[in-house]
N, C-alpha and C. Protein backbone atom coordinates (compact mmCIF):
# COMPACT_ATOMS: atom_id res chain seq x y z
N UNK A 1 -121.60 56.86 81.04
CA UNK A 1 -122.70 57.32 80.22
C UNK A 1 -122.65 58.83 80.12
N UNK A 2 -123.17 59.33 78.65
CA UNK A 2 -122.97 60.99 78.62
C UNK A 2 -124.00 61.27 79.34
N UNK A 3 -124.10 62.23 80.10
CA UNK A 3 -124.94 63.30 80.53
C UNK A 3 -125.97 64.10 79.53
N UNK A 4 -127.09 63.23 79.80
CA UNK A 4 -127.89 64.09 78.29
C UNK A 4 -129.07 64.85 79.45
N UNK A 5 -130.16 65.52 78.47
CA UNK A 5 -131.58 66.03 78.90
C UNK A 5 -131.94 65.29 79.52
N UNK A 6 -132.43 63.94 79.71
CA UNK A 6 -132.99 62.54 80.20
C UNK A 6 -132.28 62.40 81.11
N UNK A 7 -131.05 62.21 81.39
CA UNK A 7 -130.69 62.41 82.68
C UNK A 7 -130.78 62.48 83.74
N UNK A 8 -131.49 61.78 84.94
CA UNK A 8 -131.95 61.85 86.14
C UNK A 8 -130.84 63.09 86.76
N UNK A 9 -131.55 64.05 87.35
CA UNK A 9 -130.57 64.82 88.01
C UNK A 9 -130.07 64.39 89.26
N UNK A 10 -130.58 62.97 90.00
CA UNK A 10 -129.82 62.68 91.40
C UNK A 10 -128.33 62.21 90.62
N UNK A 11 -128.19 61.74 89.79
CA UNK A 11 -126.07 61.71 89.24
C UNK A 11 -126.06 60.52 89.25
N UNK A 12 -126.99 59.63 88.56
CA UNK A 12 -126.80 58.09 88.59
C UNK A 12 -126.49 57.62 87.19
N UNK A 13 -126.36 58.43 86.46
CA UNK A 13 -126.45 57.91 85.31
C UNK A 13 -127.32 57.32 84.53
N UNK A 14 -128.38 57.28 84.90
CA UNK A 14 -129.60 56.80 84.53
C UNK A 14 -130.46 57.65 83.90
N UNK A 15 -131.36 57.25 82.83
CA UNK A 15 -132.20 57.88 82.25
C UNK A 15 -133.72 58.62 83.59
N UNK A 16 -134.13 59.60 83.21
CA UNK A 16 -135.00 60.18 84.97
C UNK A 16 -135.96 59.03 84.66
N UNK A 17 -136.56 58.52 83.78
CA UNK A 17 -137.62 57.73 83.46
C UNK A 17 -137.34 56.54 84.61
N UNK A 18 -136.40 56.01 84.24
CA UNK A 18 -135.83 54.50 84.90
C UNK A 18 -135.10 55.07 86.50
N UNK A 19 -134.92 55.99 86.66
CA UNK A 19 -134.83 56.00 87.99
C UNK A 19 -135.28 56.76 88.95
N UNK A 20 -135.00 57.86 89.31
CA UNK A 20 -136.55 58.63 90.42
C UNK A 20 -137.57 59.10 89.94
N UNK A 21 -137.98 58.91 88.73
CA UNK A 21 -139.67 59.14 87.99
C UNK A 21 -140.24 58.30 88.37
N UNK A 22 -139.71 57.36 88.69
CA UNK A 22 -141.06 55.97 89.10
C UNK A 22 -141.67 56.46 90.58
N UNK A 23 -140.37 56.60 91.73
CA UNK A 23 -140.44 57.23 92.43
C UNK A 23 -141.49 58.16 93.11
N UNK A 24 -140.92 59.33 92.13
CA UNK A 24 -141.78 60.26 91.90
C UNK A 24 -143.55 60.06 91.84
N UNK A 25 -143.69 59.55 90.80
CA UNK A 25 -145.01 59.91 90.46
C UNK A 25 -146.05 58.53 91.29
N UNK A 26 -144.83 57.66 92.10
CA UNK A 26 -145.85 56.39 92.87
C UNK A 26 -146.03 57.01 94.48
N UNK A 27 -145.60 58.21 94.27
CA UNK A 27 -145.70 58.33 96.13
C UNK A 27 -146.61 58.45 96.93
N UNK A 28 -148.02 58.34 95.80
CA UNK A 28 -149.28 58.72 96.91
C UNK A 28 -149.84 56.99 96.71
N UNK A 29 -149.68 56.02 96.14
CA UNK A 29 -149.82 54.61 95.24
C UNK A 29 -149.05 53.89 96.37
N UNK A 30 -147.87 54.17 96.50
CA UNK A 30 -146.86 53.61 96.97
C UNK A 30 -146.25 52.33 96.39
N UNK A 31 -146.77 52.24 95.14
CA UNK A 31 -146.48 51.18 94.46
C UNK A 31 -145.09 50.66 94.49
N UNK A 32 -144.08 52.14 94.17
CA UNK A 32 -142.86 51.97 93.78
C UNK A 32 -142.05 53.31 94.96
N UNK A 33 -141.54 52.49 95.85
CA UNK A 33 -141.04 53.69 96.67
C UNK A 33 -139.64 52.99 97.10
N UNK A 34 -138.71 54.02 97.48
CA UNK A 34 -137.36 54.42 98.08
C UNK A 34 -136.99 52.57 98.91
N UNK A 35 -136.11 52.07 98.75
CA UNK A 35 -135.74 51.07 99.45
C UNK A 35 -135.03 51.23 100.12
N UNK A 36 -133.75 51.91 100.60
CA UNK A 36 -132.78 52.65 101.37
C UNK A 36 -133.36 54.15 101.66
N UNK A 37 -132.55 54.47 102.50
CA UNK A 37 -131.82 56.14 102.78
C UNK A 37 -131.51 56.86 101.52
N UNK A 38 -130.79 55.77 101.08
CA UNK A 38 -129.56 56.71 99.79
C UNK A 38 -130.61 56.82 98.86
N UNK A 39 -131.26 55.67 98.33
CA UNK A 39 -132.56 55.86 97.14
C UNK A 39 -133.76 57.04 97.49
N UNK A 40 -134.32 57.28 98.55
CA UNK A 40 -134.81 58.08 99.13
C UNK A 40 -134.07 59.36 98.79
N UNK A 41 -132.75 59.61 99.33
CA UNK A 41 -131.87 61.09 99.61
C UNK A 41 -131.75 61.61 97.99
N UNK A 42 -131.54 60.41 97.08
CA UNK A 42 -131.42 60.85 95.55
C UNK A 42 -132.63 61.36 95.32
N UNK A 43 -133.60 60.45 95.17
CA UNK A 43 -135.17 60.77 94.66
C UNK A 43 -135.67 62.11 95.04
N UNK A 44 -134.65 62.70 96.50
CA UNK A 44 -135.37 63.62 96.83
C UNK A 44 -135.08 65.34 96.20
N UNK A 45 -133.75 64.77 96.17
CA UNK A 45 -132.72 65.81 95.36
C UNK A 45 -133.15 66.13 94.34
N UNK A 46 -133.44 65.12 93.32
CA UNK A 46 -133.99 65.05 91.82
C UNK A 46 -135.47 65.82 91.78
N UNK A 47 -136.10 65.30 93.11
CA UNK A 47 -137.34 66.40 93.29
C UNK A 47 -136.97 67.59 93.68
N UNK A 48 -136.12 67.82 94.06
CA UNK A 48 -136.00 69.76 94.45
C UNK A 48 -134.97 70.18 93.37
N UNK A 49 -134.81 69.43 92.36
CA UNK A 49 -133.95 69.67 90.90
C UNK A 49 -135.49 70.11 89.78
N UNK A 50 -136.37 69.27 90.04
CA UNK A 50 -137.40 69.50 89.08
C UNK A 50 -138.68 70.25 89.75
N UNK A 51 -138.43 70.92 91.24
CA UNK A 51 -139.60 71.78 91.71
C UNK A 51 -140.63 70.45 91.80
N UNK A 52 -140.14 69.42 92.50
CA UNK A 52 -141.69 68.25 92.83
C UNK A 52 -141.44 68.57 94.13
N UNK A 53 -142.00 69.52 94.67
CA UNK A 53 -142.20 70.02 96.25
C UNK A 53 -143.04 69.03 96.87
N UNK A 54 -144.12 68.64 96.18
CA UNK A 54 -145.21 67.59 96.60
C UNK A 54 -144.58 66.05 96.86
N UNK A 55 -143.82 65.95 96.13
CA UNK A 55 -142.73 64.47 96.54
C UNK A 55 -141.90 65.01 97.56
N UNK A 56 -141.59 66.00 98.21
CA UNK A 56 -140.81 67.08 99.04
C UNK A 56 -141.18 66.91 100.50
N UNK A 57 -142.60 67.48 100.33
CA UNK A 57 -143.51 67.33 102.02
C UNK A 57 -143.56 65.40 101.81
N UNK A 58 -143.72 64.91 100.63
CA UNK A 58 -144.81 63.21 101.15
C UNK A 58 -143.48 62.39 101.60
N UNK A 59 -142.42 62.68 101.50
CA UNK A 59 -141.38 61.84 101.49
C UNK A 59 -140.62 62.52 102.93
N UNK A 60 -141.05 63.33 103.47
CA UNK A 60 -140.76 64.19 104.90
C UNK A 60 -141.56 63.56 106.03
N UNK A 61 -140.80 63.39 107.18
CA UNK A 61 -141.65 62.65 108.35
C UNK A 61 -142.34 63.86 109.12
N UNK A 62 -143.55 63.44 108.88
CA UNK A 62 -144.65 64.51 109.68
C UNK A 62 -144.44 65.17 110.89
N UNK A 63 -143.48 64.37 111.80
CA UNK A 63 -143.11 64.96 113.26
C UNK A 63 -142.03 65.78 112.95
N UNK A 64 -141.56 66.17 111.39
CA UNK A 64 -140.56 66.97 111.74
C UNK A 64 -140.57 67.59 110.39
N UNK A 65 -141.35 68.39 109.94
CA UNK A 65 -141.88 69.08 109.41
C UNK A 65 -141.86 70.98 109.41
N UNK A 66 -141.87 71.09 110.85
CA UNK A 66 -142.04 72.31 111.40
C UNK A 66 -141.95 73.49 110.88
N UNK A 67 -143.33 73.61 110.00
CA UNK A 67 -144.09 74.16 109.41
C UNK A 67 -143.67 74.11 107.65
N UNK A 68 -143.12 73.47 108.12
CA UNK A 68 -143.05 72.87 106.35
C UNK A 68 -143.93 72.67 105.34
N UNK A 69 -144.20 74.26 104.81
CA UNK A 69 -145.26 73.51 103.84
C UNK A 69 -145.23 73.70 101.90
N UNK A 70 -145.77 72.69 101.27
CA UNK A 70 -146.19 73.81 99.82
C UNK A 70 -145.45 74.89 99.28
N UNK A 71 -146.55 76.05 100.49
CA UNK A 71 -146.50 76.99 99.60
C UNK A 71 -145.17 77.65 100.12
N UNK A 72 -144.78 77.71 101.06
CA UNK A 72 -143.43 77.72 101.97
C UNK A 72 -142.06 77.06 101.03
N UNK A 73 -142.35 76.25 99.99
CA UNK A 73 -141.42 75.11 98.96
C UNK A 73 -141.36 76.01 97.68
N UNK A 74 -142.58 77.09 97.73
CA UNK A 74 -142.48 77.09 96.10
C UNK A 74 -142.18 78.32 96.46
N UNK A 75 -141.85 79.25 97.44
CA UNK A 75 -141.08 80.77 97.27
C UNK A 75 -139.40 80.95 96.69
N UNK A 76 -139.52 81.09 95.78
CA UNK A 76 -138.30 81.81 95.12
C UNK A 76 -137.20 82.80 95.75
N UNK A 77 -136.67 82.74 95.26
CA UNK A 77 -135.84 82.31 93.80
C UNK A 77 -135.32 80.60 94.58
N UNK A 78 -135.57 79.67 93.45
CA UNK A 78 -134.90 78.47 93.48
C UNK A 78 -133.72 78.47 92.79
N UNK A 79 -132.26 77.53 93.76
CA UNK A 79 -131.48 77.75 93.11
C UNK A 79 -131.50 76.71 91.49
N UNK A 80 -130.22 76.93 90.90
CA UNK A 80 -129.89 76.04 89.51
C UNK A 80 -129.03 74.98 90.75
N UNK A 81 -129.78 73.61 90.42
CA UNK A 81 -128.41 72.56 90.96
C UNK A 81 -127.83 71.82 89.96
N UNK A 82 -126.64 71.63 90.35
CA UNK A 82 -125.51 71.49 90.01
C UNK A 82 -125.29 69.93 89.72
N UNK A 83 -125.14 69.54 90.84
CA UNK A 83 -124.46 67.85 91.43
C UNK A 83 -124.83 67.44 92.56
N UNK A 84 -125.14 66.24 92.80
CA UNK A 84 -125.34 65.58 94.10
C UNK A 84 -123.91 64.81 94.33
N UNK A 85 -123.65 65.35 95.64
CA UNK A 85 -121.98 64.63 95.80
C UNK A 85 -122.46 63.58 96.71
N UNK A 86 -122.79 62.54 97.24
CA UNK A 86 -122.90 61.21 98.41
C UNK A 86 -121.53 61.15 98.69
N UNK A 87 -121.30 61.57 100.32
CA UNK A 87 -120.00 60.97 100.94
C UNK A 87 -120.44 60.12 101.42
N UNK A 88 -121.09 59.44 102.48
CA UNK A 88 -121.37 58.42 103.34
C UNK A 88 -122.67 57.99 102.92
N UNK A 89 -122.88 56.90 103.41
CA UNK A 89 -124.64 56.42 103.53
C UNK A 89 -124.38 55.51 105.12
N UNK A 90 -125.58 55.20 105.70
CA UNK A 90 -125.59 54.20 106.41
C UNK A 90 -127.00 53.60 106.97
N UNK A 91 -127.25 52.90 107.16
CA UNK A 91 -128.38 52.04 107.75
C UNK A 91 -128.05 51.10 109.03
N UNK A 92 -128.72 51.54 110.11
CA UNK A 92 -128.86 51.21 110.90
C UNK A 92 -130.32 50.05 111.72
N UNK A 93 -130.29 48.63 112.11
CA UNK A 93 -131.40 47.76 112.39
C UNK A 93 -131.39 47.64 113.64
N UNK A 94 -132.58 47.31 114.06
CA UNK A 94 -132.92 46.79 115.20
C UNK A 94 -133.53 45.57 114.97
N UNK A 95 -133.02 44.71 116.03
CA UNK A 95 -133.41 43.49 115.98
C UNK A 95 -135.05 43.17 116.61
N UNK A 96 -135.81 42.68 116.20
CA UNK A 96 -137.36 42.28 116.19
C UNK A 96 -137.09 40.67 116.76
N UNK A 97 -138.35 40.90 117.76
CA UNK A 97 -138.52 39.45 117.47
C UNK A 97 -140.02 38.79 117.38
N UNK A 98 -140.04 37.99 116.42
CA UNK A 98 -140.94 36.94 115.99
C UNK A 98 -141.67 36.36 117.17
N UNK A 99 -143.04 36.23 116.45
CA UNK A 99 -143.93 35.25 117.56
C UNK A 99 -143.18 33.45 117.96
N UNK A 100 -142.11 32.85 116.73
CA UNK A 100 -141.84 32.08 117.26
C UNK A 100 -140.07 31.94 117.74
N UNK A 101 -139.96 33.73 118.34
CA UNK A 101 -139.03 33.65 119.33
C UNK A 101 -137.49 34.29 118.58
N UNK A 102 -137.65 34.15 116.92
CA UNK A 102 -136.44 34.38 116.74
C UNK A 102 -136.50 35.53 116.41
N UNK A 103 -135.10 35.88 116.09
CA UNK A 103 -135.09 37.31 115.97
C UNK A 103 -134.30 37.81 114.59
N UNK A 104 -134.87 38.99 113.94
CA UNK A 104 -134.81 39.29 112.84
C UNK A 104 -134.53 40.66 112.30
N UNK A 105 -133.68 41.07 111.83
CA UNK A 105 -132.90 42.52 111.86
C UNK A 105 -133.81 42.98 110.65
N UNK A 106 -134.36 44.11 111.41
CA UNK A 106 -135.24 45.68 110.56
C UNK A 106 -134.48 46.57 110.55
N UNK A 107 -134.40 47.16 109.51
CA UNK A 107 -134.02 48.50 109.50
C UNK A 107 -134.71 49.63 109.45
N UNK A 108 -134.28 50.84 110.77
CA UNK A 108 -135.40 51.58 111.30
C UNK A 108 -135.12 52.83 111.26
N UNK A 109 -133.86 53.01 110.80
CA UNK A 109 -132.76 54.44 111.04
C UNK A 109 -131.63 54.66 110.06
N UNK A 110 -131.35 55.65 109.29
CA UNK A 110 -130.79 55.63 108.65
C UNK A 110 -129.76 57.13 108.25
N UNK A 111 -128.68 57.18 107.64
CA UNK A 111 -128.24 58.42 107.42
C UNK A 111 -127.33 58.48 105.85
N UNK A 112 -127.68 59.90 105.44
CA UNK A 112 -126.74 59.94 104.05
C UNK A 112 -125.76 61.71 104.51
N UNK A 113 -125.17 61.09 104.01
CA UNK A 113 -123.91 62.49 103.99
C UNK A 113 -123.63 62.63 102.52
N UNK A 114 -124.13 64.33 102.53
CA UNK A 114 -123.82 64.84 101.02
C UNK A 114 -123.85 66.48 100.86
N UNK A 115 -123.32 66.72 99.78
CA UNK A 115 -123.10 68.03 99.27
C UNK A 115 -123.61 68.45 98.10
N UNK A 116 -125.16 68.84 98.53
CA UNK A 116 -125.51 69.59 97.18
C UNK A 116 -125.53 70.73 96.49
N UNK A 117 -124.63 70.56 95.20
CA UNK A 117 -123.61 71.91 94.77
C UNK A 117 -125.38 72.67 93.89
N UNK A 118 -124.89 73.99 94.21
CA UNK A 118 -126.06 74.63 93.29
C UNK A 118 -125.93 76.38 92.62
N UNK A 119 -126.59 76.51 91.93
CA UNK A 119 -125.86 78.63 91.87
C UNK A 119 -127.34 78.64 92.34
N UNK A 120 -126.81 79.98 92.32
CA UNK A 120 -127.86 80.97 93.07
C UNK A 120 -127.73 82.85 93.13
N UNK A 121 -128.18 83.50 92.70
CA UNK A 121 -128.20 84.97 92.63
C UNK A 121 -126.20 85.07 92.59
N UNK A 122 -125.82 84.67 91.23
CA UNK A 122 -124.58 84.56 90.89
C UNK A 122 -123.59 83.98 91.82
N UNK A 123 -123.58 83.40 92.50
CA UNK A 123 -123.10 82.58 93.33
C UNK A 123 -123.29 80.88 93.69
N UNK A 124 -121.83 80.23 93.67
CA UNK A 124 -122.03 78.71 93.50
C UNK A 124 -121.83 78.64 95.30
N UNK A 125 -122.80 77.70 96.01
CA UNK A 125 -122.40 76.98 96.83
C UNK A 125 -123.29 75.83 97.43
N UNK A 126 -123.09 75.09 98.69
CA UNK A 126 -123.33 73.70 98.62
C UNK A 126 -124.30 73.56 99.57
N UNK A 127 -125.32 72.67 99.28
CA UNK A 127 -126.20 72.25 100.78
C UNK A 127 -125.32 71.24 101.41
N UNK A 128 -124.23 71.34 102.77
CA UNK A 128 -123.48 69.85 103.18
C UNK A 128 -124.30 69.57 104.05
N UNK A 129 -124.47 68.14 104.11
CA UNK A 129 -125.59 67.60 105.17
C UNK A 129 -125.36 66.51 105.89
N UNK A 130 -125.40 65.64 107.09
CA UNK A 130 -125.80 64.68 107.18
C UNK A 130 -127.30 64.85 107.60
N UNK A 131 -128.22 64.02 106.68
CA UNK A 131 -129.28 63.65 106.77
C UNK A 131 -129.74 62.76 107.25
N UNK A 132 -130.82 62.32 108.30
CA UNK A 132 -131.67 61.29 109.00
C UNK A 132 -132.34 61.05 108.38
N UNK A 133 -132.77 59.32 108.21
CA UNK A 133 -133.94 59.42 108.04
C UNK A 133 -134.73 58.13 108.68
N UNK A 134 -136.06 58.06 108.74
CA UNK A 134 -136.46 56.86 109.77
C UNK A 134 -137.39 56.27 108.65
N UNK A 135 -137.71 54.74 108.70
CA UNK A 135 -138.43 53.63 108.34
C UNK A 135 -139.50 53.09 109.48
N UNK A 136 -140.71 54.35 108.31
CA UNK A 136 -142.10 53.78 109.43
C UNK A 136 -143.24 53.16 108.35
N UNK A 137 -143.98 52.24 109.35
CA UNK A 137 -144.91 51.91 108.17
C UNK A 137 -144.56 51.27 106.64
N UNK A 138 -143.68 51.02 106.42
CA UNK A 138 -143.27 50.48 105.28
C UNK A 138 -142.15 51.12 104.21
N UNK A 139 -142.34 52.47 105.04
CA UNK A 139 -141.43 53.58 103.84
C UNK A 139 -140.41 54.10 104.78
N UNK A 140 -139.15 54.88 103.82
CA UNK A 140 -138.48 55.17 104.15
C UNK A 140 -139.04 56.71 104.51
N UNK A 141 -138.65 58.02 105.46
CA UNK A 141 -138.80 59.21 105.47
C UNK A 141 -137.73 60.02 105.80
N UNK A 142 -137.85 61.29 105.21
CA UNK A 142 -136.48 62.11 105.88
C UNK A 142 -137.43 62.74 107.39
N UNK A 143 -136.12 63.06 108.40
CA UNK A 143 -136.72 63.75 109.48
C UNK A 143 -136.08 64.95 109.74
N UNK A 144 -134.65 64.97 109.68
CA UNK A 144 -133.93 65.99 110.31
C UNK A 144 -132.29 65.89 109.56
N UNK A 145 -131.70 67.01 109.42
CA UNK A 145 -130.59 67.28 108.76
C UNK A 145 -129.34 67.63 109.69
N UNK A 146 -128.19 67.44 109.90
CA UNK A 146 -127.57 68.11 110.63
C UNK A 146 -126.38 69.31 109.54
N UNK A 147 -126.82 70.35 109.31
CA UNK A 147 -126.19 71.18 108.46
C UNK A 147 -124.26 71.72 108.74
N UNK A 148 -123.33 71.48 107.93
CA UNK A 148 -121.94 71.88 107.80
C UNK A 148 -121.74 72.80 106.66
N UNK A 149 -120.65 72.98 106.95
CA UNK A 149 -120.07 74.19 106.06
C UNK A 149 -119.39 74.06 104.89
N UNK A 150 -119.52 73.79 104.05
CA UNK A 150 -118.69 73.70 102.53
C UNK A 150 -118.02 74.22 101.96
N UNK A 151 -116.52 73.95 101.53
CA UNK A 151 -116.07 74.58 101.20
C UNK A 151 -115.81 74.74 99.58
N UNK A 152 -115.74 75.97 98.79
CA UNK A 152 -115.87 75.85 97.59
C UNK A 152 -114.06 75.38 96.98
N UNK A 153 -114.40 74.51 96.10
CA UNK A 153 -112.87 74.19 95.11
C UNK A 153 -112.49 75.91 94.78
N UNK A 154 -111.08 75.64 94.92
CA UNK A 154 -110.30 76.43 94.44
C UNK A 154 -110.54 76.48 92.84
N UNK A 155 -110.07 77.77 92.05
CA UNK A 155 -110.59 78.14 90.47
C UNK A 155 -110.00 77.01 89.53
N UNK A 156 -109.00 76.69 90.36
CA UNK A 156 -107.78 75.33 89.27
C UNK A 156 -108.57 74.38 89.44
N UNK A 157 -109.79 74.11 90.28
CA UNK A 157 -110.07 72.96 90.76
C UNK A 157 -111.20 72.22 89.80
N UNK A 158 -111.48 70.90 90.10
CA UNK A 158 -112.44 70.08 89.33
C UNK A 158 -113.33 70.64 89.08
N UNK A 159 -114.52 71.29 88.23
CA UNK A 159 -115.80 72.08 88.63
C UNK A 159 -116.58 71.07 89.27
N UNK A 160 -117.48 71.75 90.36
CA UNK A 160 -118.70 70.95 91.21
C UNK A 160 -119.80 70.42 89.88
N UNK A 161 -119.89 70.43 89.04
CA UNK A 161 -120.88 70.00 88.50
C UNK A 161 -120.15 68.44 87.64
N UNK A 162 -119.24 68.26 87.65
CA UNK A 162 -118.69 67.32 87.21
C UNK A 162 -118.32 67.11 85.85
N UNK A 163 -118.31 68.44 84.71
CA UNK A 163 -118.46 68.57 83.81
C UNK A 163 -117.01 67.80 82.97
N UNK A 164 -115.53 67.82 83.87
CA UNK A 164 -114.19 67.31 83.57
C UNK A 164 -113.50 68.40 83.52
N UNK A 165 -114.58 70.12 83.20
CA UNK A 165 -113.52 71.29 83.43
C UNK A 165 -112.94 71.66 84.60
N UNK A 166 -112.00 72.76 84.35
CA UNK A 166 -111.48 73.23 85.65
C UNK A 166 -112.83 74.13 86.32
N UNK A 167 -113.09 74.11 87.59
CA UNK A 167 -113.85 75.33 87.96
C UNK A 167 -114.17 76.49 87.31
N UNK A 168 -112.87 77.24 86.56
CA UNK A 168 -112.81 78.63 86.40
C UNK A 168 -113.29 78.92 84.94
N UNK A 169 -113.15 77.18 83.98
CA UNK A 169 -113.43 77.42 82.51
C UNK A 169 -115.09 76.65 82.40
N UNK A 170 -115.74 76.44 83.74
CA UNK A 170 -116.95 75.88 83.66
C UNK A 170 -117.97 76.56 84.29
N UNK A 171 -118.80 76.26 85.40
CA UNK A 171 -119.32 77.15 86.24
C UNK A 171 -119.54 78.51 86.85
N UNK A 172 -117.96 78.53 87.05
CA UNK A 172 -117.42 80.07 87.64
C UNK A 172 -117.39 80.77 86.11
N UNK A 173 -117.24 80.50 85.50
CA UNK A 173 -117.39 81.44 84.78
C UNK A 173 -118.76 81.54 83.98
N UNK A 174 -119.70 80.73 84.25
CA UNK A 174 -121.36 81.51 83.41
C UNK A 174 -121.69 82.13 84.94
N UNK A 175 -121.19 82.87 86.06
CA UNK A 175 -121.25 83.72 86.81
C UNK A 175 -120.70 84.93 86.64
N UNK A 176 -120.09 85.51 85.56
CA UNK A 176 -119.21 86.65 85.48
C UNK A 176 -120.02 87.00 84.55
């Protein structure tokens, strides 16, 4: 599918309407929320693509927060993002057991590994992450990140935004 305006910015190919807008705008409802890690880690991206800081803190686990707030979300300069790259996902259950004895796999823990490419004060580079996140109460939440180092493609290289150019005839160059 082309890449238009409509475009969900988590990189699904999907129109934003049909995929983290529902998301989005059910998070205090809970009507329509995150079923995985990975649906969660997109939705959340797509919110710090469109400044929904408020889907930012509600989708963040309260014990790990630390001092996370608002107005702390909306200080500038925000970067331009780019691409959401997903290397890994995973979900992790614990087994429950039932009043009549058997036992039944929840999932309680979870992780996504990714690289979110972005510019910034003329400069391209990446948030790399593996991200936590835990399943309380019914929803999925992020808690804690473990942050790596990214390295940028060489100028010959694919551009991070996925456009099909080389680096040097895409990106890197609305920086010069």
């Amino acid at each position: 599918m082309k890449k238009t305006s409509n475009t969900c910015p988590c990189g699904s190919d999907i129109d934003y309407q049909n995929c983290c807008k529902p998301l989005h705008i059910h998070v205090d409802s809970g009507q329509i929320i995150a079923n995985t890690p990975l649906q969660l880690m997109r939705s959340r991206y797509s919110a710090f693509a469109l400044k929904n800081f408020d889907y930012i803190l509600k989708t963040h686990h309260p014990n790990y927060l630390n001092g996370l707030t608002l107005a702390s979300l909306n200080i500038g300069p925000h970067p331009h993002w780019l691409r959401l790259e997903v290397l890994e996902h995973h979900q992790n259950a614990a087994h429950c057991t039932q009043a009549d004895s058997s036992s039944i796999a929840q999932q309680t823990q979870g992780s996504v590994t990714f690289k979110a490419w972005y510019k910034l004060k003329g400069e391209i580079d990446a948030i790399y992450e593996r991200s936590e996140f835990i399943y309380q109460a019914g929803r999925w939440y992020y808690s804690q990140g473990q942050q790596m180092t990214a390295k940028l493609p060489g100028r010959n290289d694919p551009c991070v935004c996925h456009s099909g150019k080389k680096l040097k005839q895409c990106c890197l160059k609305s920086l010069w």
